[in-house]
PDB file of N, CA and C in Angstrom:
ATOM      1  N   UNK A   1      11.588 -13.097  -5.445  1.00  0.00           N
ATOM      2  CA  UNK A   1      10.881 -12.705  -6.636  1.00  0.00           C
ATOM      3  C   UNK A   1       9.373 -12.683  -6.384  1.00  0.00           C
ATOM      4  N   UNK A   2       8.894 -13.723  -5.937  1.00  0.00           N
ATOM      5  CA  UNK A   2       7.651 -13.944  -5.314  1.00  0.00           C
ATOM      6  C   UNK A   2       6.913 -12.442  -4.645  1.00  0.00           C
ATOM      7  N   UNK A   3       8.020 -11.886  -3.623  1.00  0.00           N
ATOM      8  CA  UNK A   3       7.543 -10.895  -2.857  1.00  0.00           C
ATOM      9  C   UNK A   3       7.388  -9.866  -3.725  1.00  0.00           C
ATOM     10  N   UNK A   4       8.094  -9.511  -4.810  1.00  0.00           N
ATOM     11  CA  UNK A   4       8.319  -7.953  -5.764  1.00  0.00           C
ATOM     12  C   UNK A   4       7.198  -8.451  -6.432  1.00  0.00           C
ATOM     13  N   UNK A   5       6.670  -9.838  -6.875  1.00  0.00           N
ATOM     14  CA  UNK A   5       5.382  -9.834  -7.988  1.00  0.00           C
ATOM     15  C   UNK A   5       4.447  -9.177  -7.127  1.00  0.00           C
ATOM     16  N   UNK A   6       4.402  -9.995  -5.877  1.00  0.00           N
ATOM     17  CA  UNK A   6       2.865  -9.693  -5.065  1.00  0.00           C
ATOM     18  C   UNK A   6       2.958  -7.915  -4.409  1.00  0.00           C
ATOM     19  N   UNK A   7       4.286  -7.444  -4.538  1.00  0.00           N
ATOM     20  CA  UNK A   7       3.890  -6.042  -4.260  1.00  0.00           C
ATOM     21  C   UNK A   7       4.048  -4.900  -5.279  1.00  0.00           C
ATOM     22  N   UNK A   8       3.957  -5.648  -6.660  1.00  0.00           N
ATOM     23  CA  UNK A   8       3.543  -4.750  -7.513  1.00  0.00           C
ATOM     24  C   UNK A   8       2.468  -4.889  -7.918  1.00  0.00           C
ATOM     25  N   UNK A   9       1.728  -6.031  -7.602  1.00  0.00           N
ATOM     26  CA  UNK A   9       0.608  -6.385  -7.538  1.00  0.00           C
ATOM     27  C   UNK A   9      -0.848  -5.560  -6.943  1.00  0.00           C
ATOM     28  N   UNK A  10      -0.200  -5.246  -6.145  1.00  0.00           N
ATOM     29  CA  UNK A  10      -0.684  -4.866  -4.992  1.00  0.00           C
ATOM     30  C   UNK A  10      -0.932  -3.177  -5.334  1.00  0.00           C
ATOM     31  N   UNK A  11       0.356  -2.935  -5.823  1.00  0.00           N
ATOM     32  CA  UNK A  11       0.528  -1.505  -5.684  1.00  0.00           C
ATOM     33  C   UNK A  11      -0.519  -0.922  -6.626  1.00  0.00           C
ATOM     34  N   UNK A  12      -0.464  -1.667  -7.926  1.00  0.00           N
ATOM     35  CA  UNK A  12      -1.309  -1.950  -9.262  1.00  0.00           C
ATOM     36  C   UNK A  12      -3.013  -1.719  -9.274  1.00  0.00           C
ATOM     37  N   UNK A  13      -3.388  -2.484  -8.002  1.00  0.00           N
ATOM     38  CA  UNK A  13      -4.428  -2.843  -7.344  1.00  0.00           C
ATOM     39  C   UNK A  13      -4.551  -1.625  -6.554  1.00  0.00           C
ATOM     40  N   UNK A  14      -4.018  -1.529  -5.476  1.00  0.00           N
ATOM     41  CA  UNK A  14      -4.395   0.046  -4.748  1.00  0.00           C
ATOM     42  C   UNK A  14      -4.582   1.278  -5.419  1.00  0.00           C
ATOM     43  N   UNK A  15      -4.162   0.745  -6.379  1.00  0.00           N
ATOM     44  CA  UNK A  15      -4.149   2.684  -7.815  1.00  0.00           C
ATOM     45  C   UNK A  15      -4.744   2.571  -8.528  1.00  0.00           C
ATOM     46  N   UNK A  16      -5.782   1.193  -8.804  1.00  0.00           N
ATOM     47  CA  UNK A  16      -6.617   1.386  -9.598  1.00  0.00           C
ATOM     48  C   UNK A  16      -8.278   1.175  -9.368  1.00  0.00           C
ATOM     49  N   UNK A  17      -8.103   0.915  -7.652  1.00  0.00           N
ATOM     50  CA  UNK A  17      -9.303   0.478  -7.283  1.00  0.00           C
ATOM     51  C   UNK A  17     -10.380   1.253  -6.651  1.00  0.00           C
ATOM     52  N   UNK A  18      -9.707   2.511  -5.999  1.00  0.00           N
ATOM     53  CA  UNK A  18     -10.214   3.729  -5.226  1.00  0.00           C
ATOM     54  C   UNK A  18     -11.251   4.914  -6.776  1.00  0.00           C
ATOM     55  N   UNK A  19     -12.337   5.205  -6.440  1.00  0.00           N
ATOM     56  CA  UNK A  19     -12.976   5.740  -7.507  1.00  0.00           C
ATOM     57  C   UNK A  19     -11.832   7.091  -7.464  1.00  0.00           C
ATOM     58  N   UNK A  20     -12.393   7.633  -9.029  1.00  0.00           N
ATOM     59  CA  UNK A  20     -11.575   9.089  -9.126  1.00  0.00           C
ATOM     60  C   UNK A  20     -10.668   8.455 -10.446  1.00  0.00           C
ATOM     61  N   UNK A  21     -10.222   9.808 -11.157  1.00  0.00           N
ATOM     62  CA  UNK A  21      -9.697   9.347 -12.276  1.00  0.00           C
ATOM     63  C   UNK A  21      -8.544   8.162 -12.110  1.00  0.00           C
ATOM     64  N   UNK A  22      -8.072   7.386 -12.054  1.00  0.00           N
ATOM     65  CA  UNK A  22      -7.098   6.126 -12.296  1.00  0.00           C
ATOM     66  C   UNK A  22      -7.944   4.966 -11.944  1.00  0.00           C
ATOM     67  N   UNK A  23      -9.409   5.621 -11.822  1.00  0.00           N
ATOM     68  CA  UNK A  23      -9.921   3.997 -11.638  1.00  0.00           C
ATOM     69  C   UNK A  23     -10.303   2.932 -12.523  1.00  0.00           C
ATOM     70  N   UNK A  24      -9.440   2.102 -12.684  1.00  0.00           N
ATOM     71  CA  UNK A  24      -9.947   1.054 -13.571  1.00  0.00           C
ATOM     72  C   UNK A  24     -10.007  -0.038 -12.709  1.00  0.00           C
ATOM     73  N   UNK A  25     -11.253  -0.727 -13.175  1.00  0.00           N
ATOM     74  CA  UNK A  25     -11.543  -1.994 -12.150  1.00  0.00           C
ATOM     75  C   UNK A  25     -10.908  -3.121 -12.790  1.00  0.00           C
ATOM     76  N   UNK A  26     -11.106  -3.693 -14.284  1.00  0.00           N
ATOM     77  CA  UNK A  26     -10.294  -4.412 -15.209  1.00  0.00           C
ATOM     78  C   UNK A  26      -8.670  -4.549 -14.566  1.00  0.00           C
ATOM     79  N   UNK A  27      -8.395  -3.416 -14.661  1.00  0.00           N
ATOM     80  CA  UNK A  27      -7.097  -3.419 -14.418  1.00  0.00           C
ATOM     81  C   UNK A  27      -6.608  -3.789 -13.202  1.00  0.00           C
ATOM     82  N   UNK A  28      -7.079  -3.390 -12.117  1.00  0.00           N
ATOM     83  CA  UNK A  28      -7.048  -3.784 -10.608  1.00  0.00           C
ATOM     84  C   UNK A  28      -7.424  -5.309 -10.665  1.00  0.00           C
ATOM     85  N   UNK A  29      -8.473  -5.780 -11.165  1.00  0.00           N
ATOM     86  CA  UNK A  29      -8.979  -7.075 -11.194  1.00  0.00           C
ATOM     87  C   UNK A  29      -7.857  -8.002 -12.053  1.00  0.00           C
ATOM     88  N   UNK A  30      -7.132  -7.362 -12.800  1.00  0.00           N
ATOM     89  CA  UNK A  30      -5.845  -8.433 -13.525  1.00  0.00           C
ATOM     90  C   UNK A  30      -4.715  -8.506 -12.213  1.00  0.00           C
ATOM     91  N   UNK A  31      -4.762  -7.452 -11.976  1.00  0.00           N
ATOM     92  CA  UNK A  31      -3.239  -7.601 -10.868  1.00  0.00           C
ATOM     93  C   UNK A  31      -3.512  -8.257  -9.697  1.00  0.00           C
ATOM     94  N   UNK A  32      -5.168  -7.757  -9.018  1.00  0.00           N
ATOM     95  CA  UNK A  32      -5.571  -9.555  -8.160  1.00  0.00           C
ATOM     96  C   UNK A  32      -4.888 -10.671  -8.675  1.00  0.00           C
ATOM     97  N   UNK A  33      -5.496 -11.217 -10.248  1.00  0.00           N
ATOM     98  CA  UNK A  33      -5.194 -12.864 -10.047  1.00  0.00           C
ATOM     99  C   UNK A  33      -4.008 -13.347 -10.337  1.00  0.00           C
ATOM    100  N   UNK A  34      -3.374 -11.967 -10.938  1.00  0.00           N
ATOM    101  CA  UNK A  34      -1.545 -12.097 -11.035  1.00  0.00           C
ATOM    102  C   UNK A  34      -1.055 -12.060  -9.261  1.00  0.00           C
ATOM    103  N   UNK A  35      -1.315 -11.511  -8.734  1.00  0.00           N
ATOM    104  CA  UNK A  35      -0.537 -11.489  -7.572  1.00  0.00           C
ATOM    105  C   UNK A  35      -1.270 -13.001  -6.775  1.00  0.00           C
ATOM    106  N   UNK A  36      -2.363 -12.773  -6.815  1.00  0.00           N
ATOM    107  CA  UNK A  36      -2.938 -14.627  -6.370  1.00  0.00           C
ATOM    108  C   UNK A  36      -2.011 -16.169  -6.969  1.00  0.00           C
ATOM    109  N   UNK A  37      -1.900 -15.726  -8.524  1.00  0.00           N
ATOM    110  CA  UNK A  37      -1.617 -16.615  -9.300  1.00  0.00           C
ATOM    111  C   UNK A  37      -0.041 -17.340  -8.569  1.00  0.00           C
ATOM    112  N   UNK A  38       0.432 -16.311  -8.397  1.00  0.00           N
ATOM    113  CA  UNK A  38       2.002 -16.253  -7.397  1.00  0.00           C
ATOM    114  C   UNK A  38       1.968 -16.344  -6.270  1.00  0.00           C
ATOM    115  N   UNK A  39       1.082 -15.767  -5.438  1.00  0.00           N
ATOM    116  CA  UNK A  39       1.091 -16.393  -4.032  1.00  0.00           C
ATOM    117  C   UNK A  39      -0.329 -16.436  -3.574  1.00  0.00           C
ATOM    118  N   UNK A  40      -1.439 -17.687  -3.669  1.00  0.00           N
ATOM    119  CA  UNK A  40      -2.558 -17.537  -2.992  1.00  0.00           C
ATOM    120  C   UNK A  40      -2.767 -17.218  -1.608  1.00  0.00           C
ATOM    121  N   UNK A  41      -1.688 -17.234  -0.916  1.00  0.00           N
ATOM    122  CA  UNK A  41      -1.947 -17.116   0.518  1.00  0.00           C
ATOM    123  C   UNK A  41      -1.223 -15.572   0.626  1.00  0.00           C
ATOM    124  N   UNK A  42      -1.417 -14.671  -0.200  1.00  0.00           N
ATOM    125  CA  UNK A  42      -1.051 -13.112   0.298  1.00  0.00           C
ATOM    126  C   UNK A  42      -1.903 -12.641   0.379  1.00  0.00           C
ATOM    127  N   UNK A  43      -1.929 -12.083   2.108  1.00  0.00           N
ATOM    128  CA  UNK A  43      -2.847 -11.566   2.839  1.00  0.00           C
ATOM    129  C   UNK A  43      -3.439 -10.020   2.100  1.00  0.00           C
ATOM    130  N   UNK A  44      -2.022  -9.695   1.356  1.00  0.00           N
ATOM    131  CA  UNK A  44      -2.275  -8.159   0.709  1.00  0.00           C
ATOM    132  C   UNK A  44      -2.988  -8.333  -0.197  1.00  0.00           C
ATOM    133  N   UNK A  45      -2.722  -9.267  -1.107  1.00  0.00           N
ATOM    134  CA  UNK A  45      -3.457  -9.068  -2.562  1.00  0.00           C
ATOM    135  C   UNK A  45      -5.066  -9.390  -2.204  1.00  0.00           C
ATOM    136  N   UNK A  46      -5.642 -10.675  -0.850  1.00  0.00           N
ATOM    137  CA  UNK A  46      -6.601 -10.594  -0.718  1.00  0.00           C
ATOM    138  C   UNK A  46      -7.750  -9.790  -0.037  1.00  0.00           C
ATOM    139  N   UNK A  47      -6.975  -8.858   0.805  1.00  0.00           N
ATOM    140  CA  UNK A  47      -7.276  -7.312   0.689  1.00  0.00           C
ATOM    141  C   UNK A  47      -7.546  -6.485  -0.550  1.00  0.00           C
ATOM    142  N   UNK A  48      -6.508  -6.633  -1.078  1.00  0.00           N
ATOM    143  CA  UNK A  48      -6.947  -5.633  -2.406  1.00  0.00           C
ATOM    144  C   UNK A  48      -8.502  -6.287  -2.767  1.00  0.00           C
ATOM    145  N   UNK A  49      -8.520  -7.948  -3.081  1.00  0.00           N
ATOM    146  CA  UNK A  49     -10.054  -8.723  -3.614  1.00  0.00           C
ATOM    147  C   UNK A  49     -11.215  -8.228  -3.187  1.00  0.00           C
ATOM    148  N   UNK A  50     -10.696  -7.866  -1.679  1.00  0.00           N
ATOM    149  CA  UNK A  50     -11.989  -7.247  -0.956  1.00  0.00           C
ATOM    150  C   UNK A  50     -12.655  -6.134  -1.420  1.00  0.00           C
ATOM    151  N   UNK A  51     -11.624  -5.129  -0.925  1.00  0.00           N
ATOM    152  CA  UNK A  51     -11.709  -3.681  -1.294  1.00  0.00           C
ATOM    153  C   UNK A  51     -12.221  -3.467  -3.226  1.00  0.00           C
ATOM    154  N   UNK A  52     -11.623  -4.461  -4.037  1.00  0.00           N
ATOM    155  CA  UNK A  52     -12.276  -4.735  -5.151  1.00  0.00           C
ATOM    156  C   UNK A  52     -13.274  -4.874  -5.550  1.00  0.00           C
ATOM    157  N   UNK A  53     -13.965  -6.019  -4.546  1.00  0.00           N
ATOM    158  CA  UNK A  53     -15.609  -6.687  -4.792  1.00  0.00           C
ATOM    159  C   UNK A  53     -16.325  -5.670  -4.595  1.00  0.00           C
ATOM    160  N   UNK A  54     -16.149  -4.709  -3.308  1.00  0.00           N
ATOM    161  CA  UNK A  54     -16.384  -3.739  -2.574  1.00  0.00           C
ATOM    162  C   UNK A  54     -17.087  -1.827  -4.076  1.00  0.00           C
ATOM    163  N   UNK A  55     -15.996  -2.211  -4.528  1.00  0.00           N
ATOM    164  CA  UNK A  55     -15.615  -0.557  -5.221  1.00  0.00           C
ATOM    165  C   UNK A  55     -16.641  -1.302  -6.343  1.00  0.00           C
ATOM    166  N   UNK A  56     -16.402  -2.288  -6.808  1.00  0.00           N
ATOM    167  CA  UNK A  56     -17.585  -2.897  -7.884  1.00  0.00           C
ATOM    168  C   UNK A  56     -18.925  -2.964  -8.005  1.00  0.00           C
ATOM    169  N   UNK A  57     -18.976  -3.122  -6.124  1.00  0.00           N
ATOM    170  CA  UNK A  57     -20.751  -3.437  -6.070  1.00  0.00           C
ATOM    171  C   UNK A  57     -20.721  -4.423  -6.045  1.00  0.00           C
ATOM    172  N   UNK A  58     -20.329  -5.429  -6.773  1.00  0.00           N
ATOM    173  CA  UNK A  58     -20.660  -7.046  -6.817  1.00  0.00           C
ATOM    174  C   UNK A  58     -20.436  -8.229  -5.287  1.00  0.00           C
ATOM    175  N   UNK A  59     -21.295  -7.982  -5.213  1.00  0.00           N
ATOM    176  CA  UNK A  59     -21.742  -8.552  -3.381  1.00  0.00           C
ATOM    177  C   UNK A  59     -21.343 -10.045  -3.669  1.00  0.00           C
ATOM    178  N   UNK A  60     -21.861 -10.974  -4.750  1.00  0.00           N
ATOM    179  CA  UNK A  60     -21.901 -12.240  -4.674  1.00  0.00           C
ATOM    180  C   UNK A  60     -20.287 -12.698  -5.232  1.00  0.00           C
ATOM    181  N   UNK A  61     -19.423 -11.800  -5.657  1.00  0.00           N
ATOM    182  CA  UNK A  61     -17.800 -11.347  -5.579  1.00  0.00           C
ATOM    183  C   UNK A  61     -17.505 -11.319  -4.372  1.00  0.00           C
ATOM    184  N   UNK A  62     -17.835 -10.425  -3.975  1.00  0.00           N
ATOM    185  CA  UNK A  62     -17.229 -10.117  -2.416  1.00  0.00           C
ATOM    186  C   UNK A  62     -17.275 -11.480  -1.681  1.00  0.00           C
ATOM    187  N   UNK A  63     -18.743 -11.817  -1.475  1.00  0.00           N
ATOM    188  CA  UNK A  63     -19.099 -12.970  -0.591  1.00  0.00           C
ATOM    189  C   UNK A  63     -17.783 -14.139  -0.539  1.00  0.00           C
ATOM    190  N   UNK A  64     -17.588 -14.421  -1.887  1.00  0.00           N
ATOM    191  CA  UNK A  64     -16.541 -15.507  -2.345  1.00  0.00           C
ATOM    192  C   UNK A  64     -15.186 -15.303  -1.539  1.00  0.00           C
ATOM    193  N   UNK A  65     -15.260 -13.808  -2.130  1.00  0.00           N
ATOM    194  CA  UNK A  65     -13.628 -13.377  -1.807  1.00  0.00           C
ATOM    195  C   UNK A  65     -13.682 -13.586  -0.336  1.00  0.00           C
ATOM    196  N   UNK A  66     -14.464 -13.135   0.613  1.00  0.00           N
ATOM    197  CA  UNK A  66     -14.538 -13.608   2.468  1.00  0.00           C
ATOM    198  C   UNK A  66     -14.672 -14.865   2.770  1.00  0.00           C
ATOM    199  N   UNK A  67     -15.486 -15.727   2.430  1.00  0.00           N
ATOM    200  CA  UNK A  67     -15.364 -17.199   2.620  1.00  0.00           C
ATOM    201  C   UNK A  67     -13.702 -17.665   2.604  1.00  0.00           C
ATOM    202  N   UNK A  68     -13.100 -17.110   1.367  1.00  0.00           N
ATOM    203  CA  UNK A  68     -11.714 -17.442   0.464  1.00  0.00           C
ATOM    204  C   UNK A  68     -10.516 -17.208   1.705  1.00  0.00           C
ATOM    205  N   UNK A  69     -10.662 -15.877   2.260  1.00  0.00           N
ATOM    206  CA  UNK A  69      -9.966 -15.338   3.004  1.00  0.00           C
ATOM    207  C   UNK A  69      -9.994 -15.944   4.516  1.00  0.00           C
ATOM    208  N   UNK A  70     -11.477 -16.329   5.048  1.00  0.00           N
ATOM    209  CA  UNK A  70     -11.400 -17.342   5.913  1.00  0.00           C
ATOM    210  C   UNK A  70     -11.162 -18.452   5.702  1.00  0.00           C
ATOM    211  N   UNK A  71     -11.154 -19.389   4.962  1.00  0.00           N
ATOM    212  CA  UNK A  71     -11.087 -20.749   4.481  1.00  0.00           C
ATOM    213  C   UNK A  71      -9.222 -20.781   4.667  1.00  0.00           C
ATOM    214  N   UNK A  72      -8.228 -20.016   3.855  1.00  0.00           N
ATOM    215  CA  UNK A  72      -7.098 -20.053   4.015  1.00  0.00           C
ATOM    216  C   UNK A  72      -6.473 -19.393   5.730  1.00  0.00           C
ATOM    217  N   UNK A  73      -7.560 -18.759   6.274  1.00  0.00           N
ATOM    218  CA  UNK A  73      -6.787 -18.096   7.640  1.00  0.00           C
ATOM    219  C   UNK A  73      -6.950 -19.729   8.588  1.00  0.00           C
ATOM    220  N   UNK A  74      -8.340 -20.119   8.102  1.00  0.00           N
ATOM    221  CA  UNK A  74      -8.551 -21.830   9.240  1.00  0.00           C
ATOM    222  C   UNK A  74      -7.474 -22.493   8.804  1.00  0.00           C
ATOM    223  N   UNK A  75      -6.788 -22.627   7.353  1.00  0.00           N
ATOM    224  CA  UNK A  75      -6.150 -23.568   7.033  1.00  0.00           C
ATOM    225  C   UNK A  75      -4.299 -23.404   7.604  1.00  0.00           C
ATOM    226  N   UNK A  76      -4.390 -22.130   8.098  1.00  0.00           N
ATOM    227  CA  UNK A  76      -2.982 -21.689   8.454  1.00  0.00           C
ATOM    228  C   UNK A  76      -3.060 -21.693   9.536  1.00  0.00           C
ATOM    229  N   UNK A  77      -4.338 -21.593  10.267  1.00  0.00           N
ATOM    230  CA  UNK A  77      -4.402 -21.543  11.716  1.00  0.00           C
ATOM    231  C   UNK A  77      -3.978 -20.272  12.261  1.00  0.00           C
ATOM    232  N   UNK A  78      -4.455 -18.832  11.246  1.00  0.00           N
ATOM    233  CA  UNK A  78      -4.303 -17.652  12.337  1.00  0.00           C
ATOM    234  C   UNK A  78      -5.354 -16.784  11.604  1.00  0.00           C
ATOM    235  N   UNK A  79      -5.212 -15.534  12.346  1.00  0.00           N
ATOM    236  CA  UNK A  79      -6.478 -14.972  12.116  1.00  0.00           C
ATOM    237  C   UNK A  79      -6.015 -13.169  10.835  1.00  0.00           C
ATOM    238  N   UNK A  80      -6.621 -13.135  10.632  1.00  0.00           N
ATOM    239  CA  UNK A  80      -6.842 -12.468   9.284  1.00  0.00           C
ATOM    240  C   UNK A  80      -5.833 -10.727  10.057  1.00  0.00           C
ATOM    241  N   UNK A  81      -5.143 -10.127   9.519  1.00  0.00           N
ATOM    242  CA  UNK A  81      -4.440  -8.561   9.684  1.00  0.00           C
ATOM    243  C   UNK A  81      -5.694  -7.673  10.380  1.00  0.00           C
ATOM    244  N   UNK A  82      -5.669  -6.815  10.910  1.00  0.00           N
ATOM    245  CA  UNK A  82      -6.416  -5.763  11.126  1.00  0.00           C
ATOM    246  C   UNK A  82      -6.936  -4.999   9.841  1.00  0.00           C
ATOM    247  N   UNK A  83      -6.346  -5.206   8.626  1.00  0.00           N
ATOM    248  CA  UNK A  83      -6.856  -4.178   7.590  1.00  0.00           C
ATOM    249  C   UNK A  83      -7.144  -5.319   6.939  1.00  0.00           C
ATOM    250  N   UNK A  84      -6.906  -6.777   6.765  1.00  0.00           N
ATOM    251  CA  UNK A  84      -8.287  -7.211   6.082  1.00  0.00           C
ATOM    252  C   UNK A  84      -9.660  -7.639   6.732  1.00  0.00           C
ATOM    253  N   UNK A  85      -9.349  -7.524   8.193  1.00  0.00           N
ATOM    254  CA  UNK A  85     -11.096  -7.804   9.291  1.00  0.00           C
ATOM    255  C   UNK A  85     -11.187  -6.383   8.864  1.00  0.00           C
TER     256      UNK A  85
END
């Protein structure tokens, strides 16, 4: 169940985060902390955070969200996907 939240999550997030008509940031930004809320350690949804902070502008967002993403890769002891470096 876990996996279907975080990849509708996700999906939610990828369709609403890219500019062009379906962009809503609100909306992308709810399905982040729903898919977080369910699994903090999904590498996808904290991709989407990125690419989020990113499409927003909001740098001191972003900043958080990379610390966040390293802080849990030290704590697992591996290193971050190719598409979230």
């Amino acid at each position: 169940m876990t996996t279907r939240i975080v990849d509708v999550a996700h999906t939610a997030a990828a369709h609403h985060t890219p500019a062009g008509p379906h962009q809503d940031l609100d909306a992308a930004r709810q399905a982040v902390a729903t898919g977080l809320d369910v699994d903090d350690a999904a590498e996808l949804i904290h991709g989407d955070r990125l690419r989020l902070g990113d499409a927003a502008g909001n740098r001191p967002w972003l900043h958080t969200a990379v610390c966040r993403v390293q802080r849990m890769n030290r704590a697992l002891g591996c290193s971050p996907g190719p598409e979230t470096e």
